[in-house]
Protein backbone atom coordinates (compact mmCIF):
# COMPACT_ATOMS: atom_id res chain seq x y z
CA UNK A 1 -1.09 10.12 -5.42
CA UNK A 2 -0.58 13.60 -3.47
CA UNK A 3 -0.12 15.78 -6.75
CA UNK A 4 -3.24 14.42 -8.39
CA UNK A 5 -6.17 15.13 -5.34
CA UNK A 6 -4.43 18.00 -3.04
CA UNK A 7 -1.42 19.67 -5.35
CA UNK A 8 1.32 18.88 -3.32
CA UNK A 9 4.47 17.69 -3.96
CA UNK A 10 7.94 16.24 -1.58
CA UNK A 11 11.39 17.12 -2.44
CA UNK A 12 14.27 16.13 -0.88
CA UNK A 13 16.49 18.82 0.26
CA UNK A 14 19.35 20.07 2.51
CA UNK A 15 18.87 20.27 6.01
CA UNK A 16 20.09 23.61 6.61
CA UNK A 17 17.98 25.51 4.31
CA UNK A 18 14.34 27.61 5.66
CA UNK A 19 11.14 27.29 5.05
CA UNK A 20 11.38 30.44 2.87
CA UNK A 21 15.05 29.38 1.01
CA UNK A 22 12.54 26.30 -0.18
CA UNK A 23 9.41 28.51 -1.37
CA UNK A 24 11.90 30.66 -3.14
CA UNK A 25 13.78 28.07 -5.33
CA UNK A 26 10.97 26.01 -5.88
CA UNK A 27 9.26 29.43 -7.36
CA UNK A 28 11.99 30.01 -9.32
CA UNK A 29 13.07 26.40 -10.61
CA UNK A 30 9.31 25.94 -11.71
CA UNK A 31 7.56 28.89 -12.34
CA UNK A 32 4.85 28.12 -9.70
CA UNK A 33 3.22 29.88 -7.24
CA UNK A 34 3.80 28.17 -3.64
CA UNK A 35 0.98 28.68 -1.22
CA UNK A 36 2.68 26.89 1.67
CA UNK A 37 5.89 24.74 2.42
CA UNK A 38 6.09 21.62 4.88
CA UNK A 39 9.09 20.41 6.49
CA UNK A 40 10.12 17.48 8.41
CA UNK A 41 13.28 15.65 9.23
CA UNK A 42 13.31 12.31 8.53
CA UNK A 43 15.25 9.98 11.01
CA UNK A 44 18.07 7.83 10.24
CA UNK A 45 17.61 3.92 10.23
CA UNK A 46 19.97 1.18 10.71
CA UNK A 47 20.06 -1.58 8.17
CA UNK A 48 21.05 -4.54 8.24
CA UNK A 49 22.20 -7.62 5.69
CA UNK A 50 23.67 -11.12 5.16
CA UNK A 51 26.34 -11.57 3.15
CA UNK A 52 28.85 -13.82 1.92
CA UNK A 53 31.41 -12.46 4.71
CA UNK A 54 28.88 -12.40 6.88
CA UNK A 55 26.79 -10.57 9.37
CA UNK A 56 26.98 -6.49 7.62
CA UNK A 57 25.60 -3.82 9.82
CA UNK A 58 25.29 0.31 8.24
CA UNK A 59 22.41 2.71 8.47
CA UNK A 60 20.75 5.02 5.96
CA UNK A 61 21.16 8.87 7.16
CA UNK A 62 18.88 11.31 7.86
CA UNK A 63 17.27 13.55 5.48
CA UNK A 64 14.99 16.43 5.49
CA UNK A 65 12.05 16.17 3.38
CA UNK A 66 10.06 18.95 2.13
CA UNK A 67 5.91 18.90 1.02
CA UNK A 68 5.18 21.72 -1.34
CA UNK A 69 1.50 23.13 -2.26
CA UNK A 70 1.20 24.99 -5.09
CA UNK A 71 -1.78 26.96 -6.19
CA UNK A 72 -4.62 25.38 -7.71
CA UNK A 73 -4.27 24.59 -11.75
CA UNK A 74 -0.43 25.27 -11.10
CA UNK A 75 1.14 21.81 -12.31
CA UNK A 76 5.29 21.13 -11.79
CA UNK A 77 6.02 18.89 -15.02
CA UNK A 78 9.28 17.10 -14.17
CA UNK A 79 9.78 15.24 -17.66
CA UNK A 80 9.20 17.79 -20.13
CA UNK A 81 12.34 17.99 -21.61
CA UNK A 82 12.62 14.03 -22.12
């Protein structure tokens, strides 16, 4: 798993926002110090599937995926609150 060996973790986020706009609302959100963000768009991808009315054709959109790495012994706990 990423978090466990290297620190890093992969949000999804909006395609418009920086490099920067992510380091500062991850800080923020999670009270971590970000040593550096990743980006990369991922591509859109057709899918298709048989149905009862047939032949259904549709794609899944593209998204922009962000890898975070956080300072060593910084941990982002997701499910605290549960």
């Amino acid at each position: 798993m990423l978090t466990e060996k290297v620190n890093q973790y992969s949000f999804v986020v909006d395609k418009k926002s920086t490099k920067k706009d992510i380091k500062r609302a991850i800080e923020e959100m999670y009270e971590v110090k970000v040593e550096s963000v990743n980006t990369m768009i991922m591509p859109s991808k057709n899918k298709n599937r048989n149905t009862k009315r047939g032949y259904v054709k549709g794609s899944v959109p593209a998204y922009k995926k962000a890898v975070i790495t956080v300072t060593d012994g910084a941990v982002i706990d997701f499910f605290g609150d549960i």
